[in-house]
PDB file of N, CA and C in Angstrom:
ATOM      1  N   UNK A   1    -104.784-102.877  -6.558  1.00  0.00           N
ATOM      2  CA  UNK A   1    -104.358-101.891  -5.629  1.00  0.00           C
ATOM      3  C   UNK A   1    -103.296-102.489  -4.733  1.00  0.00           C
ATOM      4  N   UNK A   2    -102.359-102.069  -4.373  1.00  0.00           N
ATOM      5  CA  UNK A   2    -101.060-102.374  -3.638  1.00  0.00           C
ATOM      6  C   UNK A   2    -101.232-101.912  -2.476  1.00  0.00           C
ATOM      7  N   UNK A   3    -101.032-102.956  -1.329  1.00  0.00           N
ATOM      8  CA  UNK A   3    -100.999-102.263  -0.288  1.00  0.00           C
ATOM      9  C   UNK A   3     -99.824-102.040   0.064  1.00  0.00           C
ATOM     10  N   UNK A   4    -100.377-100.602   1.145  1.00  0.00           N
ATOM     11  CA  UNK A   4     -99.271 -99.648   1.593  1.00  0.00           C
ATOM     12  C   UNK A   4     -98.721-100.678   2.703  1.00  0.00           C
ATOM     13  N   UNK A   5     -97.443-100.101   2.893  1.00  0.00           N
ATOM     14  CA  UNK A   5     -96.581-100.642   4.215  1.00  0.00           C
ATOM     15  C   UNK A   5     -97.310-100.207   5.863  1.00  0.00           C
ATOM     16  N   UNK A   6     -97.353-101.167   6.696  1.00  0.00           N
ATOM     17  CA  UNK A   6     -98.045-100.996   7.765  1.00  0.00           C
ATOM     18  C   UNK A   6     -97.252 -99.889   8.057  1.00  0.00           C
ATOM     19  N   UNK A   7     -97.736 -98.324   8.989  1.00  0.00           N
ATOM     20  CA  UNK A   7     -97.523 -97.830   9.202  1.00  0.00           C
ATOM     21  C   UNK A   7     -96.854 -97.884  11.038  1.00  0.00           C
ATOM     22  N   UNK A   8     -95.542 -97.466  10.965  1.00  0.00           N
ATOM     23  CA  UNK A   8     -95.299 -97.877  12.167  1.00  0.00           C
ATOM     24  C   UNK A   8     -96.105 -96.659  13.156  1.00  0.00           C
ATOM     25  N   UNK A   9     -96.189 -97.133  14.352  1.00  0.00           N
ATOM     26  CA  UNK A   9     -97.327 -96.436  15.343  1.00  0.00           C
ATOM     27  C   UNK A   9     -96.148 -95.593  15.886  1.00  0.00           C
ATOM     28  N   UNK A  10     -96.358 -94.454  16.137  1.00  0.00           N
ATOM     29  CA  UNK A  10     -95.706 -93.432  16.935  1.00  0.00           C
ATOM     30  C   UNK A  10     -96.151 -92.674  18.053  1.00  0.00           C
ATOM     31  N   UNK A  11     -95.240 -93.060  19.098  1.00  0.00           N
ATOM     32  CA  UNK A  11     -96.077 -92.933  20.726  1.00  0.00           C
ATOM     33  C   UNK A  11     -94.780 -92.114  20.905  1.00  0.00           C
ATOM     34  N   UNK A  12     -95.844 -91.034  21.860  1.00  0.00           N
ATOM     35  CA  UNK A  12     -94.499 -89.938  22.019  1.00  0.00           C
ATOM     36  C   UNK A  12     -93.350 -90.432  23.477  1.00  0.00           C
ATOM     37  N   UNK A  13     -92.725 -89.887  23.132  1.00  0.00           N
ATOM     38  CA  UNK A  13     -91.341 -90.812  23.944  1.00  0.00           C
ATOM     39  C   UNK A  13     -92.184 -90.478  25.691  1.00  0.00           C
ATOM     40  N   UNK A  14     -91.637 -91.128  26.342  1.00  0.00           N
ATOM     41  CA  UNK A  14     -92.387 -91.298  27.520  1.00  0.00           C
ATOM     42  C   UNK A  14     -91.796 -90.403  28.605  1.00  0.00           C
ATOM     43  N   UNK A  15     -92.091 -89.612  29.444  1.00  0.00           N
ATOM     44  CA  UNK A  15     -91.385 -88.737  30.550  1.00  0.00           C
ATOM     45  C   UNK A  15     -90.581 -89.448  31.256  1.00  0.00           C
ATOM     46  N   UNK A  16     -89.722 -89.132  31.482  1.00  0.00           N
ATOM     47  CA  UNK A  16     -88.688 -90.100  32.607  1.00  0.00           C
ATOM     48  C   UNK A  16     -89.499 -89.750  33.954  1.00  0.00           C
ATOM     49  N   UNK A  17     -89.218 -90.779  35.005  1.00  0.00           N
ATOM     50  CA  UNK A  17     -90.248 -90.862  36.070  1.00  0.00           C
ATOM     51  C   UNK A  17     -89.392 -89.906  36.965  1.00  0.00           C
ATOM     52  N   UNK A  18     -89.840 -88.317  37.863  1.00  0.00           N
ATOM     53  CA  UNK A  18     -89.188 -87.710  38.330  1.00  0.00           C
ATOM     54  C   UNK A  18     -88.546 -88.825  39.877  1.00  0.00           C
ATOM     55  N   UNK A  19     -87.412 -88.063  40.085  1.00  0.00           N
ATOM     56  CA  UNK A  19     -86.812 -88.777  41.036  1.00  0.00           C
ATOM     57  C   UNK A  19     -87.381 -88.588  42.044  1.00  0.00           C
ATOM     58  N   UNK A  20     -87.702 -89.684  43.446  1.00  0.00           N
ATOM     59  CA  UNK A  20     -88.251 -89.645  44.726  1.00  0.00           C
ATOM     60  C   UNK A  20     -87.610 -89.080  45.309  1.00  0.00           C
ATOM     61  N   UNK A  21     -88.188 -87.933  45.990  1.00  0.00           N
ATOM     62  CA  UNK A  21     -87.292 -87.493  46.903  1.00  0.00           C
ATOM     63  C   UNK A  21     -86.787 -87.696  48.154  1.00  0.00           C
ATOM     64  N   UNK A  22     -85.419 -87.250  48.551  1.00  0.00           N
ATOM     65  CA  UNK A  22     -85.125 -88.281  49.417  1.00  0.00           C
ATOM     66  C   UNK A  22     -85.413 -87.563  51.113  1.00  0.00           C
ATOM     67  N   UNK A  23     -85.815 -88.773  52.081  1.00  0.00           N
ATOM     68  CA  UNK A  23     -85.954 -88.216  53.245  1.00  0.00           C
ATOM     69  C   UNK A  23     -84.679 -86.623  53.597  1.00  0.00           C
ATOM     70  N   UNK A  24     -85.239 -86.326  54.340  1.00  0.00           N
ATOM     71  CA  UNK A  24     -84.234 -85.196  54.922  1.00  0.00           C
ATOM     72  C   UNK A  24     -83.251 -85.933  55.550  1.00  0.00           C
ATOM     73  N   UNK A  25     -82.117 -85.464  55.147  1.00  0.00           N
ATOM     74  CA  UNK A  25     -80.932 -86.279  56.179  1.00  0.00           C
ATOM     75  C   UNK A  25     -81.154 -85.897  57.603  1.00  0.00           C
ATOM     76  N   UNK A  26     -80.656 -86.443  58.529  1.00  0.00           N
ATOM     77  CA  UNK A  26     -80.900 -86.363  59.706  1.00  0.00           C
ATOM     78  C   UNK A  26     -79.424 -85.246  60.146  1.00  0.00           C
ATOM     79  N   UNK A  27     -79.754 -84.416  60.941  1.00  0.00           N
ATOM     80  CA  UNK A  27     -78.220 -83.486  61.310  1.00  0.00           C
ATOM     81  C   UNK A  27     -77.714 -84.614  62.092  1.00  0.00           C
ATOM     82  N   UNK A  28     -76.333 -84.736  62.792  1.00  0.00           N
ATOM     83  CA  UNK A  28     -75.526 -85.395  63.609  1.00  0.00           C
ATOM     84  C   UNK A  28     -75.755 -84.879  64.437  1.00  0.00           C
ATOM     85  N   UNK A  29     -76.480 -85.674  65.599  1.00  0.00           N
ATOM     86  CA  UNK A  29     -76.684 -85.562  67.191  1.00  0.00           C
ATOM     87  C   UNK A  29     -75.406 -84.491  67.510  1.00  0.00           C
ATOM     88  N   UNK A  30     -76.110 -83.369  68.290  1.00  0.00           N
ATOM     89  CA  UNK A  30     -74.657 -82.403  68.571  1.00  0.00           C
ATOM     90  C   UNK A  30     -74.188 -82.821  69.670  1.00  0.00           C
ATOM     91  N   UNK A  31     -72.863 -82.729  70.180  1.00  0.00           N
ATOM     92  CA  UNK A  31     -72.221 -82.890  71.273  1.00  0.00           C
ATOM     93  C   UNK A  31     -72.968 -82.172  72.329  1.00  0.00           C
ATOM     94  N   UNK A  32     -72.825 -82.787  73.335  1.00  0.00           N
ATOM     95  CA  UNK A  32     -73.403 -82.448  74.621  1.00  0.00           C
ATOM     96  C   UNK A  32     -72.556 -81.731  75.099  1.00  0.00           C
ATOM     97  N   UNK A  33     -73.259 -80.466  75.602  1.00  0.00           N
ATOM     98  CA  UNK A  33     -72.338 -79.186  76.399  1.00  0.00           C
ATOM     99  C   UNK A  33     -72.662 -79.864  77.550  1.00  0.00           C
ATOM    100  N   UNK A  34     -71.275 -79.020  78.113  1.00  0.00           N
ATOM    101  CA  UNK A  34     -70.651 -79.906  79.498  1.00  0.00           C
ATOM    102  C   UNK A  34     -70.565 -78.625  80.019  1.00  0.00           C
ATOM    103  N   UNK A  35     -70.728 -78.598  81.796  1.00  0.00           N
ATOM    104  CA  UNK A  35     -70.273 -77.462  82.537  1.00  0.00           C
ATOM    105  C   UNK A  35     -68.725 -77.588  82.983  1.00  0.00           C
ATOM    106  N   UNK A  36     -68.399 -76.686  82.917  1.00  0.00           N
ATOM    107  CA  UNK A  36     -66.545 -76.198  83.156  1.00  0.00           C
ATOM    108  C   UNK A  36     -66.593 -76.681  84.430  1.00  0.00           C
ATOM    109  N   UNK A  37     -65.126 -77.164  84.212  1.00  0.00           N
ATOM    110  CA  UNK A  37     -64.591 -77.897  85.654  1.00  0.00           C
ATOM    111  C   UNK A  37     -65.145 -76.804  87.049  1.00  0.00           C
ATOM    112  N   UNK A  38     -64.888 -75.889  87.108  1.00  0.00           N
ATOM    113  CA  UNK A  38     -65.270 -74.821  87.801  1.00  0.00           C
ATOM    114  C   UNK A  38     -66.315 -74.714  88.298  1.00  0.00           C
ATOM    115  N   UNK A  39     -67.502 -74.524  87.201  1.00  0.00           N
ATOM    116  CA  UNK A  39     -69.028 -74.587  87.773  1.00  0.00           C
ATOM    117  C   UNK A  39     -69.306 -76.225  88.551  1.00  0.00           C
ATOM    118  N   UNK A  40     -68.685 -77.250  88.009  1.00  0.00           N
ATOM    119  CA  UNK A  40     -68.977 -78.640  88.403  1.00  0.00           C
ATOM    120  C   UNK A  40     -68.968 -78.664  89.722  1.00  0.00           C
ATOM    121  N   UNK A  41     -67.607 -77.986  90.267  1.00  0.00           N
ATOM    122  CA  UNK A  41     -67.144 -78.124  91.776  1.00  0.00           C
ATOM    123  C   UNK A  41     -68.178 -77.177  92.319  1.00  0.00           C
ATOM    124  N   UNK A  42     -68.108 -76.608  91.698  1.00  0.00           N
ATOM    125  CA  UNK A  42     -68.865 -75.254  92.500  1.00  0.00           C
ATOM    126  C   UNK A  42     -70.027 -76.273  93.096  1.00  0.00           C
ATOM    127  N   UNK A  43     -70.946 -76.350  91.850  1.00  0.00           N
ATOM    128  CA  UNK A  43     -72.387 -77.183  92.299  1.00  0.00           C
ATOM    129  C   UNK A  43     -71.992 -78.366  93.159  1.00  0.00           C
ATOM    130  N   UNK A  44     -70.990 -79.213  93.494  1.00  0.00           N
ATOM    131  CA  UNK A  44     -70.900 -80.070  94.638  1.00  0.00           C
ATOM    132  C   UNK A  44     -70.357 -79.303  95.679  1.00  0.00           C
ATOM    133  N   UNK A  45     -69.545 -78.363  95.940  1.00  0.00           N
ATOM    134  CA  UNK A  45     -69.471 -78.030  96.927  1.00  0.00           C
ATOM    135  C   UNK A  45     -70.680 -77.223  97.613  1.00  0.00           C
ATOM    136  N   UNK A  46     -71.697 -76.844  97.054  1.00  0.00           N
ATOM    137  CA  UNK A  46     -72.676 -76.475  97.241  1.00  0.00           C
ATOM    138  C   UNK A  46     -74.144 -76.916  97.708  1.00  0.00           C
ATOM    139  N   UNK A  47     -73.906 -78.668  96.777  1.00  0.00           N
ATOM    140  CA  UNK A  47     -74.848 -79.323  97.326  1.00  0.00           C
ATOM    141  C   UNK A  47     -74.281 -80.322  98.573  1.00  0.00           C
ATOM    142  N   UNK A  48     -72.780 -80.438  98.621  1.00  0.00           N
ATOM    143  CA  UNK A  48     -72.335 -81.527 100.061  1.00  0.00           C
ATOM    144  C   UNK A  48     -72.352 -80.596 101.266  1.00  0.00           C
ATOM    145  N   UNK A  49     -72.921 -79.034 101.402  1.00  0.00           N
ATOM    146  CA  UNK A  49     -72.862 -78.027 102.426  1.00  0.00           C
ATOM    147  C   UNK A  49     -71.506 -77.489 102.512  1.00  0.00           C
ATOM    148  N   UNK A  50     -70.409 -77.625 101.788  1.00  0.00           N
ATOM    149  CA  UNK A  50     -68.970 -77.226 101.730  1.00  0.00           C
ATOM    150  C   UNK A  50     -69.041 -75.804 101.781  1.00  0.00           C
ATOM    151  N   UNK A  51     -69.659 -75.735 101.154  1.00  0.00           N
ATOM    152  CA  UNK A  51     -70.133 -74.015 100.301  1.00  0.00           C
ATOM    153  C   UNK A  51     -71.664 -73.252 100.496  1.00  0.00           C
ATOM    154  N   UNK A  52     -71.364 -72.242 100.843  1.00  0.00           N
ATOM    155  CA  UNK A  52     -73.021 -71.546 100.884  1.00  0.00           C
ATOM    156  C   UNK A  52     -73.089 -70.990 100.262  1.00  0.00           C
ATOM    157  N   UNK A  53     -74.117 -71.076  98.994  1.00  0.00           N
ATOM    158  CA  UNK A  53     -74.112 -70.597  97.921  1.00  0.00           C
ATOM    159  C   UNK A  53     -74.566 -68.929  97.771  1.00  0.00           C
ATOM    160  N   UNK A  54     -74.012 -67.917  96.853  1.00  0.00           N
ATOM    161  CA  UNK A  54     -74.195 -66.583  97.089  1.00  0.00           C
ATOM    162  C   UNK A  54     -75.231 -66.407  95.879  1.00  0.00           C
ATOM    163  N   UNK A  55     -75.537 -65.403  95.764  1.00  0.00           N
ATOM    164  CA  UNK A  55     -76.554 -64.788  94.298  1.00  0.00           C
ATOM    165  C   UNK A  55     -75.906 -64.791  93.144  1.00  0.00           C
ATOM    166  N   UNK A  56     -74.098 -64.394  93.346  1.00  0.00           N
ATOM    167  CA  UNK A  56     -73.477 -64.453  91.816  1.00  0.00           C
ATOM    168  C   UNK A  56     -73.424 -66.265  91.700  1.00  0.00           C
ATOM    169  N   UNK A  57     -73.183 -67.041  92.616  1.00  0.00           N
ATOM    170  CA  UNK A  57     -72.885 -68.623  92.232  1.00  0.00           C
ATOM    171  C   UNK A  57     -74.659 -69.434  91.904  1.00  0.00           C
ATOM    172  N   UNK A  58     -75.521 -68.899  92.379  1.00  0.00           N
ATOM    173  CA  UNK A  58     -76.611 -69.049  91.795  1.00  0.00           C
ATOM    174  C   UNK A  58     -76.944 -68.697  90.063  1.00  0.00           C
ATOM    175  N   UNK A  59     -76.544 -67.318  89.914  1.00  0.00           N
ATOM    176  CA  UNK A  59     -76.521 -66.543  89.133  1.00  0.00           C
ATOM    177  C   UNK A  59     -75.593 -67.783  87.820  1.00  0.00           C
ATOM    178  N   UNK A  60     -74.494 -67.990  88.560  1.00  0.00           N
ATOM    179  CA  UNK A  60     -73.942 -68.565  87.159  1.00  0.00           C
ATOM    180  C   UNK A  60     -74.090 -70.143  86.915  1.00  0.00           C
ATOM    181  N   UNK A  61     -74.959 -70.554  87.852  1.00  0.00           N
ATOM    182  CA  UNK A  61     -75.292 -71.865  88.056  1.00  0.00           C
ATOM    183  C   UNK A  61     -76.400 -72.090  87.048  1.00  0.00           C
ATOM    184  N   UNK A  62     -77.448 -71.085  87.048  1.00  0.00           N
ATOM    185  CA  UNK A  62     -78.437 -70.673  86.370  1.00  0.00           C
ATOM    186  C   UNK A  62     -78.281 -70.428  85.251  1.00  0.00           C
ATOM    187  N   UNK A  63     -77.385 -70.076  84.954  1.00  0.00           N
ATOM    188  CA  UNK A  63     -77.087 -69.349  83.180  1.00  0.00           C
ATOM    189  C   UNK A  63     -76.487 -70.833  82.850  1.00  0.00           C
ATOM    190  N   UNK A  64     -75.351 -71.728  83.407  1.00  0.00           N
ATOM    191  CA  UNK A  64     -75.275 -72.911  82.542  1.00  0.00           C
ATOM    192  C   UNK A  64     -75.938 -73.845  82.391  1.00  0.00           C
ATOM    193  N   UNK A  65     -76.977 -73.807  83.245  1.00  0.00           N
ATOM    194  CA  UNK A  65     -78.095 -74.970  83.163  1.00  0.00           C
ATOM    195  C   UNK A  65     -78.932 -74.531  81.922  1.00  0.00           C
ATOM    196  N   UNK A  66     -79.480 -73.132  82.019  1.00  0.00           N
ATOM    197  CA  UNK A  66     -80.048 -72.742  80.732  1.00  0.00           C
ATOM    198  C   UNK A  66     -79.259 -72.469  79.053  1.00  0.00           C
ATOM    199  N   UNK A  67     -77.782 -72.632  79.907  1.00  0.00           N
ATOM    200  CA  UNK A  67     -77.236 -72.818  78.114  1.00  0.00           C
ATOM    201  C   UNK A  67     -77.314 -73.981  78.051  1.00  0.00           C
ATOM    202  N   UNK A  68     -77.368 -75.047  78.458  1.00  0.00           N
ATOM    203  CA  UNK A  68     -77.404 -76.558  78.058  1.00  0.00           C
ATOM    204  C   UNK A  68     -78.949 -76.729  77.562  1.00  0.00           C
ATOM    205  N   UNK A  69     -80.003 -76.104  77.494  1.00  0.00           N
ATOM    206  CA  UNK A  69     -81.167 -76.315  77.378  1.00  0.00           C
ATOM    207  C   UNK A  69     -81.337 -76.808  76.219  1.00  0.00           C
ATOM    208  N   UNK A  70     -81.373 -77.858  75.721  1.00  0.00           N
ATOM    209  CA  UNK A  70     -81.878 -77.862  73.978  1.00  0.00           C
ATOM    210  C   UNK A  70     -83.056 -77.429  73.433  1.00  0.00           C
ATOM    211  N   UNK A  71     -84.190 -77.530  74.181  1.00  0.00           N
ATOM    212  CA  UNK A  71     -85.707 -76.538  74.002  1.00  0.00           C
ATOM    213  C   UNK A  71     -86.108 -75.547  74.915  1.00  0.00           C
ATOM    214  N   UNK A  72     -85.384 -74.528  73.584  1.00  0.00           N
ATOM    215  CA  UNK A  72     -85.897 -72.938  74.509  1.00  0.00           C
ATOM    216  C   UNK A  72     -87.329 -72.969  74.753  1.00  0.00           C
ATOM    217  N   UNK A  73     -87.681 -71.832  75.742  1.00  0.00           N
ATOM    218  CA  UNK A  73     -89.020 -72.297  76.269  1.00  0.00           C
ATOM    219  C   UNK A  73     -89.492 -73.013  77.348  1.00  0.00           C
ATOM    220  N   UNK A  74     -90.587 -72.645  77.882  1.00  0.00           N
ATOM    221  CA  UNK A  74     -91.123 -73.432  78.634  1.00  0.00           C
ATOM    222  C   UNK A  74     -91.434 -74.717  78.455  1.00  0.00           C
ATOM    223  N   UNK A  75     -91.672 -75.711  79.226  1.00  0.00           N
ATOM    224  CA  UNK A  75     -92.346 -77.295  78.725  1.00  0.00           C
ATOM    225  C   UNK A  75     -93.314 -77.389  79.189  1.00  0.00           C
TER     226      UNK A  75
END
């Protein structure tokens, strides 16, 4: 009896290893909003007593402090 040729072993091809995924990129730190030359003076002439402050210079003192807010919301 003749022996047969070793049979080569057949292993099924192997999955490629899925890729790691990668951290989340980080966004670029946004530029810092700045108050307009305008409101700036305003608020020192306001806090050195130059100025007595009215309800509209409150009013808009108030709105740029809260657009600079980066977390809406309370803290």
């Amino acid at each position: 009896m003749a022996k047969s040729p070793p049979k080569a072993s057949v292993k099924p091809a192997a999955k490629p290893a899925a890729p790691k995924p990668q951290p989340a990129a980080k966004a670029p730190p946004a530029a810092k909003k700045q108050s307009s030359p305008a409101l700036s003076t305003l608020a020192s002439n306001i806090l050195s007593g130059k100025k007595k402050a009215t309800q509209d210079d409150a009013a808009r003192l108030a709105a740029s402090v809260l657009g600079q807010d980066e977390k809406k919301g309370q803290k």
